[in-house]
C-alpha atoms as a PDB file:
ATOM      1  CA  UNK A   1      34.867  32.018   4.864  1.00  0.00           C
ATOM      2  CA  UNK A   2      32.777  34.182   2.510  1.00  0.00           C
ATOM      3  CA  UNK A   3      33.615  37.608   1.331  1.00  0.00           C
ATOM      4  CA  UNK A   4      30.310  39.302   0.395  1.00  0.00           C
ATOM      5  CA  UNK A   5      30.361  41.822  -2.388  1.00  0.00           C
ATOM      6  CA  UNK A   6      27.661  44.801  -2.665  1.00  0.00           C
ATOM      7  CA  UNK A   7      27.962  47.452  -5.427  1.00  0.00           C
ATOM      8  CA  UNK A   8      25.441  50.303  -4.848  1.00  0.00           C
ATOM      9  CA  UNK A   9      24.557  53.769  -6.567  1.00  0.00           C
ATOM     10  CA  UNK A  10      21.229  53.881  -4.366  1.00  0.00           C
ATOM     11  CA  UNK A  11      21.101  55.569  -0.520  1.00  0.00           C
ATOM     12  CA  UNK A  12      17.557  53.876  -0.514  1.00  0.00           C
ATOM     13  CA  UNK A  13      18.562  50.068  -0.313  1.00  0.00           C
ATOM     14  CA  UNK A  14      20.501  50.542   2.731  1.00  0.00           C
ATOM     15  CA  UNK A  15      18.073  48.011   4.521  1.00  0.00           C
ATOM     16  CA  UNK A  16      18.159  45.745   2.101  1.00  0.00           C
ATOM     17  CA  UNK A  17      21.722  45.550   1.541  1.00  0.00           C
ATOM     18  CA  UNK A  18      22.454  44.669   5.595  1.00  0.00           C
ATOM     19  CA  UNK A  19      19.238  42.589   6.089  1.00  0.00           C
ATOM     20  CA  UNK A  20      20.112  40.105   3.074  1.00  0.00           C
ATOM     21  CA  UNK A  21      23.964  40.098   4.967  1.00  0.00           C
ATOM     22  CA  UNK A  22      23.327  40.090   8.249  1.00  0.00           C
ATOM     23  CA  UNK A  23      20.360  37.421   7.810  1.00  0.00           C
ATOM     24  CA  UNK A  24      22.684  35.127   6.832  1.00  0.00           C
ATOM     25  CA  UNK A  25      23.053  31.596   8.739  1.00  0.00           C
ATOM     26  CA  UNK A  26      27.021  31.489   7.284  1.00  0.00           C
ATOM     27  CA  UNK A  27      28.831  32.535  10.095  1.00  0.00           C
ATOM     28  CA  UNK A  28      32.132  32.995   8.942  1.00  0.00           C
ATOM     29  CA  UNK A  29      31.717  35.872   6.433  1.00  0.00           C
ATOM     30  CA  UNK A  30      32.301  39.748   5.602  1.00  0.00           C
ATOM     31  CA  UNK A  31      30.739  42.629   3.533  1.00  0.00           C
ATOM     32  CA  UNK A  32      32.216  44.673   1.211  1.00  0.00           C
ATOM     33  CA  UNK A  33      29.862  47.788   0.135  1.00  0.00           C
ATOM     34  CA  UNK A  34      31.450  49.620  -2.357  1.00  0.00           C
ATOM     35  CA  UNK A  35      29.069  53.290  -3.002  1.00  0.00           C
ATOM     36  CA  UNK A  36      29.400  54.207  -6.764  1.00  0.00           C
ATOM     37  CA  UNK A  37      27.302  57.441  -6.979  1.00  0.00           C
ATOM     38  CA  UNK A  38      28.396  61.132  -5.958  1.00  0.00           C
ATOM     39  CA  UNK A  39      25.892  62.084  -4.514  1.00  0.00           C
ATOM     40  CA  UNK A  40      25.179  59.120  -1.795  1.00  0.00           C
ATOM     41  CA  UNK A  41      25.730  59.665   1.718  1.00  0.00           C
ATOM     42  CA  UNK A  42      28.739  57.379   3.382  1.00  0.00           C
ATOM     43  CA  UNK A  43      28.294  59.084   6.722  1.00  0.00           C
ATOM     44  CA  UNK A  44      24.988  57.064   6.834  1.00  0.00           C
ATOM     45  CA  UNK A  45      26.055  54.025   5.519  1.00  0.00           C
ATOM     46  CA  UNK A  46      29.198  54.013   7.910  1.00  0.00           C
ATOM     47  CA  UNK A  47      26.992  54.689  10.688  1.00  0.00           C
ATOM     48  CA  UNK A  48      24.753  52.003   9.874  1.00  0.00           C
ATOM     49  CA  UNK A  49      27.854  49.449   9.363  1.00  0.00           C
ATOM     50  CA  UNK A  50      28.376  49.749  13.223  1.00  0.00           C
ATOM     51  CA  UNK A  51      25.807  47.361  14.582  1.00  0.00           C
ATOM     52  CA  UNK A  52      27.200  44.393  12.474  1.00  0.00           C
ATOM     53  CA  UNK A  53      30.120  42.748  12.247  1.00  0.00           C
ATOM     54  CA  UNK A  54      32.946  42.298   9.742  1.00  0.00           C
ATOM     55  CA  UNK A  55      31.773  45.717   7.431  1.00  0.00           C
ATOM     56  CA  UNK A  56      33.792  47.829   5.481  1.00  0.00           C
ATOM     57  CA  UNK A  57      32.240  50.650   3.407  1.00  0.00           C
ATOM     58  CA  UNK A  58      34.079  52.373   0.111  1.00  0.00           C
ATOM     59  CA  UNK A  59      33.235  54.691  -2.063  1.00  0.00           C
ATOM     60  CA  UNK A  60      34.207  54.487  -5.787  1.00  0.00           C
ATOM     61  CA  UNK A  61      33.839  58.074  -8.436  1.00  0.00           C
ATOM     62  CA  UNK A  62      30.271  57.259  -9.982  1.00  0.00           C
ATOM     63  CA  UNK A  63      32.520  57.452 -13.491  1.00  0.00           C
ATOM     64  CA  UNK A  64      33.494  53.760 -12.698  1.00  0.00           C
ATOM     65  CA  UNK A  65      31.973  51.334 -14.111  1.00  0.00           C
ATOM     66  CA  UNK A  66      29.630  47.814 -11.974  1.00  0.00           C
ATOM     67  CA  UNK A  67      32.872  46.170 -13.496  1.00  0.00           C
ATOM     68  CA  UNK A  68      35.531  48.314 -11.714  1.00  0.00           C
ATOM     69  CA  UNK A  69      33.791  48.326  -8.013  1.00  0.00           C
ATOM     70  CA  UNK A  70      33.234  44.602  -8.112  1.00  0.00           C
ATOM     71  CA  UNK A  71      37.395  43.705  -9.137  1.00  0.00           C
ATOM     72  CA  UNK A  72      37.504  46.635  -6.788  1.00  0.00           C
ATOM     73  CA  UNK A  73      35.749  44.920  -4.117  1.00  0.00           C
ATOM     74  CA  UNK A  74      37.514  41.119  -5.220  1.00  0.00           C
ATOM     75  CA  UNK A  75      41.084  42.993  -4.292  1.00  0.00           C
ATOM     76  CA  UNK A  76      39.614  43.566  -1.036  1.00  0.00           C
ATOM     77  CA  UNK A  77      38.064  40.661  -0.251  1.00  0.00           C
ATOM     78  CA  UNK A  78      40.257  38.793   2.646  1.00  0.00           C
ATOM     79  CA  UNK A  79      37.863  35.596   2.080  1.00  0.00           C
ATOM     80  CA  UNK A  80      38.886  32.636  -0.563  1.00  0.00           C
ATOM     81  CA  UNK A  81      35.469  32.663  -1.646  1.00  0.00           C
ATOM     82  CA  UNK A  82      33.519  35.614  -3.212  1.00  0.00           C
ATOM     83  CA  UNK A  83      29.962  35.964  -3.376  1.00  0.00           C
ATOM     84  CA  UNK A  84      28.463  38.894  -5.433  1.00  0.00           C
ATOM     85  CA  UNK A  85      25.132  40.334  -3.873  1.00  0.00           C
ATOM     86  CA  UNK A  86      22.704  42.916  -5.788  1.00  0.00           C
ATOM     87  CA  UNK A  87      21.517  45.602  -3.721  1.00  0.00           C
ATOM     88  CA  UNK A  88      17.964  45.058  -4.394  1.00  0.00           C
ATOM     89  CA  UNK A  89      17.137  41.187  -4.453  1.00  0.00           C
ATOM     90  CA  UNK A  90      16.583  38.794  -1.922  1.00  0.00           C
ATOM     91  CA  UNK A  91      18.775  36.668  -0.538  1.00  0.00           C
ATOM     92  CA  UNK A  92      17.294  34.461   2.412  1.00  0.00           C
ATOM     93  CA  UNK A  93      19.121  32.808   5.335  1.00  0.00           C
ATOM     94  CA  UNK A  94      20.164  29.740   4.170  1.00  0.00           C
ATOM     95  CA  UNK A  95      21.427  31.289   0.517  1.00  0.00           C
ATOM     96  CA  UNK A  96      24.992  31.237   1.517  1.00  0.00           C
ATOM     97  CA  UNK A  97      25.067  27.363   3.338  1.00  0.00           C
ATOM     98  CA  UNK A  98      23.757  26.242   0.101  1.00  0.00           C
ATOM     99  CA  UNK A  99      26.697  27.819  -1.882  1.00  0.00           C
ATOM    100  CA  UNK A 100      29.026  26.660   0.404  1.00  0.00           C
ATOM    101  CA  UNK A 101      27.294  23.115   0.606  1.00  0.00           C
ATOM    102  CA  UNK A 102      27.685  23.072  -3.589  1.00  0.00           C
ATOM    103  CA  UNK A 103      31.678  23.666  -3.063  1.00  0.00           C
ATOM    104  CA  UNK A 104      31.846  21.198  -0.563  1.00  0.00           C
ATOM    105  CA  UNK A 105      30.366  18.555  -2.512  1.00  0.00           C
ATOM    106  CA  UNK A 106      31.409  19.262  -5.955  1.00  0.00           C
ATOM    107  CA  UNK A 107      34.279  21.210  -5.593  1.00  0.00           C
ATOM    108  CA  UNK A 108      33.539  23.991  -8.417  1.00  0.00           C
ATOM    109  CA  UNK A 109      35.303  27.414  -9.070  1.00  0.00           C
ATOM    110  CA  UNK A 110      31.591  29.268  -9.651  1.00  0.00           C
ATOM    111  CA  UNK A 111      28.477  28.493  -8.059  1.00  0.00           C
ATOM    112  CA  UNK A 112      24.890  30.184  -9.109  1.00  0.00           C
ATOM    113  CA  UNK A 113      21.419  29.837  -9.940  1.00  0.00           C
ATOM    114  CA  UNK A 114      20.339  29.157 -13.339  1.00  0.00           C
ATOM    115  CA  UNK A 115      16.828  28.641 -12.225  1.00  0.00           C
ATOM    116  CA  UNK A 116      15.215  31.097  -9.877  1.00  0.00           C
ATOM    117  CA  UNK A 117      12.551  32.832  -8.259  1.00  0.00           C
ATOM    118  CA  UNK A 118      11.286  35.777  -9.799  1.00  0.00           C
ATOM    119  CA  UNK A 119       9.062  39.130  -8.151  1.00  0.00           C
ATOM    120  CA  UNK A 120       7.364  41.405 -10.151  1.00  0.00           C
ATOM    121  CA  UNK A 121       6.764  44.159  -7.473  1.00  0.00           C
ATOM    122  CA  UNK A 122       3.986  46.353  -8.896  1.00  0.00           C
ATOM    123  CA  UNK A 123       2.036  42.987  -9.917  1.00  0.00           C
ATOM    124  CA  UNK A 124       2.873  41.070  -6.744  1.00  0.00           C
ATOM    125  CA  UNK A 125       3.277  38.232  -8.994  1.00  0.00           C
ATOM    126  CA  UNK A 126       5.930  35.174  -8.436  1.00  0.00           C
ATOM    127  CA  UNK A 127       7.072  32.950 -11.381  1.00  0.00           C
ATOM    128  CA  UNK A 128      10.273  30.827 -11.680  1.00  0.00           C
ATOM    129  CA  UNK A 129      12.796  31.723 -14.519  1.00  0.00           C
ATOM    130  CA  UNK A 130      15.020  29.031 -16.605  1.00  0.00           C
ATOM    131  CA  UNK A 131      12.946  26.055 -14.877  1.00  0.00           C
ATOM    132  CA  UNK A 132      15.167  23.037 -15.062  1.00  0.00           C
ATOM    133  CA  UNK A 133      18.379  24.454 -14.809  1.00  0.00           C
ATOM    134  CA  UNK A 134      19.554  23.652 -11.684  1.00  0.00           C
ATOM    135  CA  UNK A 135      21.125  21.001  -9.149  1.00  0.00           C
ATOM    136  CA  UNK A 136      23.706  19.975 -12.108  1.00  0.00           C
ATOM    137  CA  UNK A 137      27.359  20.771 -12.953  1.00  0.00           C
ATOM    138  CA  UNK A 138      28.289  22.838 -15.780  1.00  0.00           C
ATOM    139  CA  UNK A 139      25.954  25.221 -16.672  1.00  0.00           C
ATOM    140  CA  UNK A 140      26.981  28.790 -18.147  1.00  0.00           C
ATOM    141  CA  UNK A 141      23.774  30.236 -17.785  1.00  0.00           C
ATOM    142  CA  UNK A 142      23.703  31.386 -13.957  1.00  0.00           C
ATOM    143  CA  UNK A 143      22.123  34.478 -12.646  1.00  0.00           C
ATOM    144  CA  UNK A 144      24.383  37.629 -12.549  1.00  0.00           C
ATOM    145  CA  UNK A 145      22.881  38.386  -9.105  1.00  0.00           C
ATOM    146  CA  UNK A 146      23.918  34.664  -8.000  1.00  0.00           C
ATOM    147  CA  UNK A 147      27.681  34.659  -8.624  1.00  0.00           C
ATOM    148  CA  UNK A 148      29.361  32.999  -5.827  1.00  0.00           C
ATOM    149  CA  UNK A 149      33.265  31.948  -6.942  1.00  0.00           C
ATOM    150  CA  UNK A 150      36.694  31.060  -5.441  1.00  0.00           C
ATOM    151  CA  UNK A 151      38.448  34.319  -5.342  1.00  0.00           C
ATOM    152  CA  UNK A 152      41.902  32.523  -7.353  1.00  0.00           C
ATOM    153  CA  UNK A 153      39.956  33.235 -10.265  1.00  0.00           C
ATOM    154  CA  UNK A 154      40.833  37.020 -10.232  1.00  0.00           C
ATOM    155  CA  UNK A 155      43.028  38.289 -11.499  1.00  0.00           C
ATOM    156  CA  UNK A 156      43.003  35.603 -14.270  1.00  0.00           C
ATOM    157  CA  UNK A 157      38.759  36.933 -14.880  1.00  0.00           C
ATOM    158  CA  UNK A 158      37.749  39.895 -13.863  1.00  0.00           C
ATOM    159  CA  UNK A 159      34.426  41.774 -14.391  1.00  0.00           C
ATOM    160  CA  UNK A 160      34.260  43.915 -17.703  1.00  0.00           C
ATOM    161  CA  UNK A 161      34.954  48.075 -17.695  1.00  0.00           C
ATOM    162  CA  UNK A 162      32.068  48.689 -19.311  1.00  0.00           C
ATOM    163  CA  UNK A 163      29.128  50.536 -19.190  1.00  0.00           C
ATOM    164  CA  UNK A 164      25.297  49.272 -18.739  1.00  0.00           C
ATOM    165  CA  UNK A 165      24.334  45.657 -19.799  1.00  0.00           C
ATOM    166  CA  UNK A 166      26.480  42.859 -20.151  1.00  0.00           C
ATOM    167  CA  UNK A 167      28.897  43.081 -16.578  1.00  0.00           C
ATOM    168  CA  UNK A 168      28.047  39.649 -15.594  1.00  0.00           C
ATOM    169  CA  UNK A 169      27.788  38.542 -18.668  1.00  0.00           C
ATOM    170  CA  UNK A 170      31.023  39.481 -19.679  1.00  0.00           C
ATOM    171  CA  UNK A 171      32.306  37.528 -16.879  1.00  0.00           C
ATOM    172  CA  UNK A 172      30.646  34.653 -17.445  1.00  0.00           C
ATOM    173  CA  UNK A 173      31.460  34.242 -21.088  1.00  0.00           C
ATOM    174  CA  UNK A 174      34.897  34.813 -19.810  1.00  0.00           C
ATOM    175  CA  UNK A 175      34.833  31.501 -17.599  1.00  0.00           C
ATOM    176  CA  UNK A 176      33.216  29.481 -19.734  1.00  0.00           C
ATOM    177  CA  UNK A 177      36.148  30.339 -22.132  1.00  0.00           C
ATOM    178  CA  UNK A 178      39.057  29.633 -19.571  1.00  0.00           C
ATOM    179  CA  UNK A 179      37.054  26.065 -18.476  1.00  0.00           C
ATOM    180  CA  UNK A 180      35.450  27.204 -15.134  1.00  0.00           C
ATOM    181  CA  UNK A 181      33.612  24.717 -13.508  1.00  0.00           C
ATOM    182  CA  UNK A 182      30.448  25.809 -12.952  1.00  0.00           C
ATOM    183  CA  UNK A 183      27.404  24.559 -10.771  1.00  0.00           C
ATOM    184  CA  UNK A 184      24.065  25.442 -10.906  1.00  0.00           C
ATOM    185  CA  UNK A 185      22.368  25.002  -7.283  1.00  0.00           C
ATOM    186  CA  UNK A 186      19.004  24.985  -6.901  1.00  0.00           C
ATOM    187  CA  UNK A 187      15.967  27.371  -7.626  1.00  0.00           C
ATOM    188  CA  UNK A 188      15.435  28.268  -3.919  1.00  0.00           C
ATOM    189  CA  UNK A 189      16.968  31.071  -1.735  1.00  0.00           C
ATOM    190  CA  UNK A 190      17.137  33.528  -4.045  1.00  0.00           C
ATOM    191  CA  UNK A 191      14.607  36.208  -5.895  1.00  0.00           C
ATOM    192  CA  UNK A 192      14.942  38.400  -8.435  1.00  0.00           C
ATOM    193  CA  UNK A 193      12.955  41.489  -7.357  1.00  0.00           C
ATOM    194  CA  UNK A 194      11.841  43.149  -9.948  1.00  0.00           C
ATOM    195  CA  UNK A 195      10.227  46.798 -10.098  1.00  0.00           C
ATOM    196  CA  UNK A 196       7.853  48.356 -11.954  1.00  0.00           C
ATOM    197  CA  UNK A 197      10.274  50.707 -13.483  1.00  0.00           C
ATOM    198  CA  UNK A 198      12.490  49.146 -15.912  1.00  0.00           C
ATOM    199  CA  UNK A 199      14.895  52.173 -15.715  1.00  0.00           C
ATOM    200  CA  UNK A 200      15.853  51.342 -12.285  1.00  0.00           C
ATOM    201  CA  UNK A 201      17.525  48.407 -13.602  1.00  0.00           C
ATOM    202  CA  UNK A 202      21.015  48.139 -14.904  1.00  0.00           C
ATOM    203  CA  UNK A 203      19.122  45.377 -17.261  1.00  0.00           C
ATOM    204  CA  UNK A 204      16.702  47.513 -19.001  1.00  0.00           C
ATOM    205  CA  UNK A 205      13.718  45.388 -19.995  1.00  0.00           C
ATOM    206  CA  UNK A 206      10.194  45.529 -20.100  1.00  0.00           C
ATOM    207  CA  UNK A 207       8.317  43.123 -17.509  1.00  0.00           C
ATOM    208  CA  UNK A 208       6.937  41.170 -20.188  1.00  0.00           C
ATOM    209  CA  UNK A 209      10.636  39.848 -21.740  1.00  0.00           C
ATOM    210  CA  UNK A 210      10.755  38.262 -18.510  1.00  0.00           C
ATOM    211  CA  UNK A 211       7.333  36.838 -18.177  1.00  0.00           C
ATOM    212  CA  UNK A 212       8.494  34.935 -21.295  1.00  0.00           C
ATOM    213  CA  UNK A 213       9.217  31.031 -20.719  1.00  0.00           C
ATOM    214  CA  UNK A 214       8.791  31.222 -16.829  1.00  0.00           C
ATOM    215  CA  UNK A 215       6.065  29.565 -14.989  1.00  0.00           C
ATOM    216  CA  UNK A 216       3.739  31.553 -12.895  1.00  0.00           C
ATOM    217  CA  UNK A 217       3.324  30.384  -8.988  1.00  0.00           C
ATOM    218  CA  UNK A 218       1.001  33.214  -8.505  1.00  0.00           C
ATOM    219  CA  UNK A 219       0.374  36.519  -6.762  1.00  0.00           C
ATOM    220  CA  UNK A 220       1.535  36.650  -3.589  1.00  0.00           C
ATOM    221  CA  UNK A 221       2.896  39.243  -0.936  1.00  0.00           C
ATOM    222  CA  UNK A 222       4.759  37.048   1.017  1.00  0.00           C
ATOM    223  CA  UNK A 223       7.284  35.321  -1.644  1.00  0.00           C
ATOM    224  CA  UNK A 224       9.537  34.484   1.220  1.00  0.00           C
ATOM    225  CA  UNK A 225       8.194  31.476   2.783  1.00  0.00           C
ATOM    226  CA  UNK A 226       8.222  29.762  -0.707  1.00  0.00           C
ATOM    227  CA  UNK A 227      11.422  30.953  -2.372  1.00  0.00           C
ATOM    228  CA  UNK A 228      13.130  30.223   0.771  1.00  0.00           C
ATOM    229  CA  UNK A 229      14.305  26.079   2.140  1.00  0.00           C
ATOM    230  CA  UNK A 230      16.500  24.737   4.479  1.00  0.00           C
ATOM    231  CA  UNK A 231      19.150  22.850   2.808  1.00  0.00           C
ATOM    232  CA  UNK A 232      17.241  19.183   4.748  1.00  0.00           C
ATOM    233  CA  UNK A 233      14.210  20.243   2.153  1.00  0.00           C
ATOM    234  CA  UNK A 234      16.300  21.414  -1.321  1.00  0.00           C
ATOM    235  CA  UNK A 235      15.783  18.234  -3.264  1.00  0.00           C
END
């Protein structure tokens, strides 16, 4: 079983956040929001939780840190297995089987994506980031948006109190310190939507840092069909 974790400070992905849940093939799981700003309305989130299963909703003070909601959200978790969802990528169907297919096989403590699908929104423009790291054992360099882990890791690693950058980050170096074993599953199932505002992101950099060392598939408005594979086609 999966515990899903969403951290939030925006009323506006409420959509997303559900869809990328509720979408998902994995039957056996859960979802953890956890609201970090003031001003965002939990009568409307609680409201929405009600036509799916297995929701809970919490609200954090918007002083907290990413760090605090997501060890937050781990102490809730009733799942042995934790999987950290952004509020604004995409996560298709099959994202979750794959994860779970990766622990199956290779019995790691983390699984994530070191190479992945990336959308530039106001470009409608699809490239692939870190290409070649992925399908292999060991790799420290996995998307923050990607963390799926056994849940026995906490309270050994937790996320970072800190503010802005470097949540994931944090702990990531943090496993790779205690000897997590890692796996890096493949490229597909995930994207990395990224808007045309950098300030909406908690990782603050222009498009063009990004663009850097990635191949370009092309632009496209429907990134869905190719970022997303059954686990039959995931060579």
């Amino acid at each position: 079983m999966v515990s899903v974790i969403t951290c939030t400070i925006r009323d506006e992905m409420i959509e997303n956040v559900f869809s990328n849940y509720a979408n998902q093939l994995w039957e056996e799981k859960e979802l953890i929001i956890i609201l970090n700003n003031d001003t965002m309305n939990m009568e409307t989130w609680i409201e929405k939780s009600a036509d799916y299963d297995n929701v809970s909703i919490f609200r954090l003070p918007e002083m907290d840190t990413l760090g605090d909601c997501l060890n937050y959200g781990i102490e809730k978790a009733r799942y042995d297995i934790v999987a950290k969802f952004d509020d604004d990528d995409y996560y298709s169907p099959y994202y979750l089987t794959e994860a779970m297919d990766a622990f199956k096989k290779y019995n790691p403590q983390l699984v994530g994506k070191g190479s992945s699908y990336m959308y530039f929104e106001e470009e409608n423009l699809l490239v692939i980031r870190k290409i070649g790291n992925e399908n292999k054992l060991g790799s420290s360099t996995v998307k923050g948006g990607t963390l799926v882990f056994k849940k026995s890791l906490y309270p050994g690693i937790q996320f970072p109190s800190i503010k802005g950058n470097g949540t994931d980050t944090g702990f990531l170096k943090e496993c790779k310190k205690q000897g997590v074993k890692m796996y890096a599953s493949s490229r597909y199932n995930y994207v990395y939507i990224r808007r045309g505002n950098p300030e909406s992101h908690t990782f603050k950099k222009e498009t063009d840092f990004f663009k850097k060392k990635s191949q370009v598939i092309g632009t496209i408005k429907d990134f869905e069909h190719i970022a997303t594979k059954r686990m039959e086609d995931i060579q």
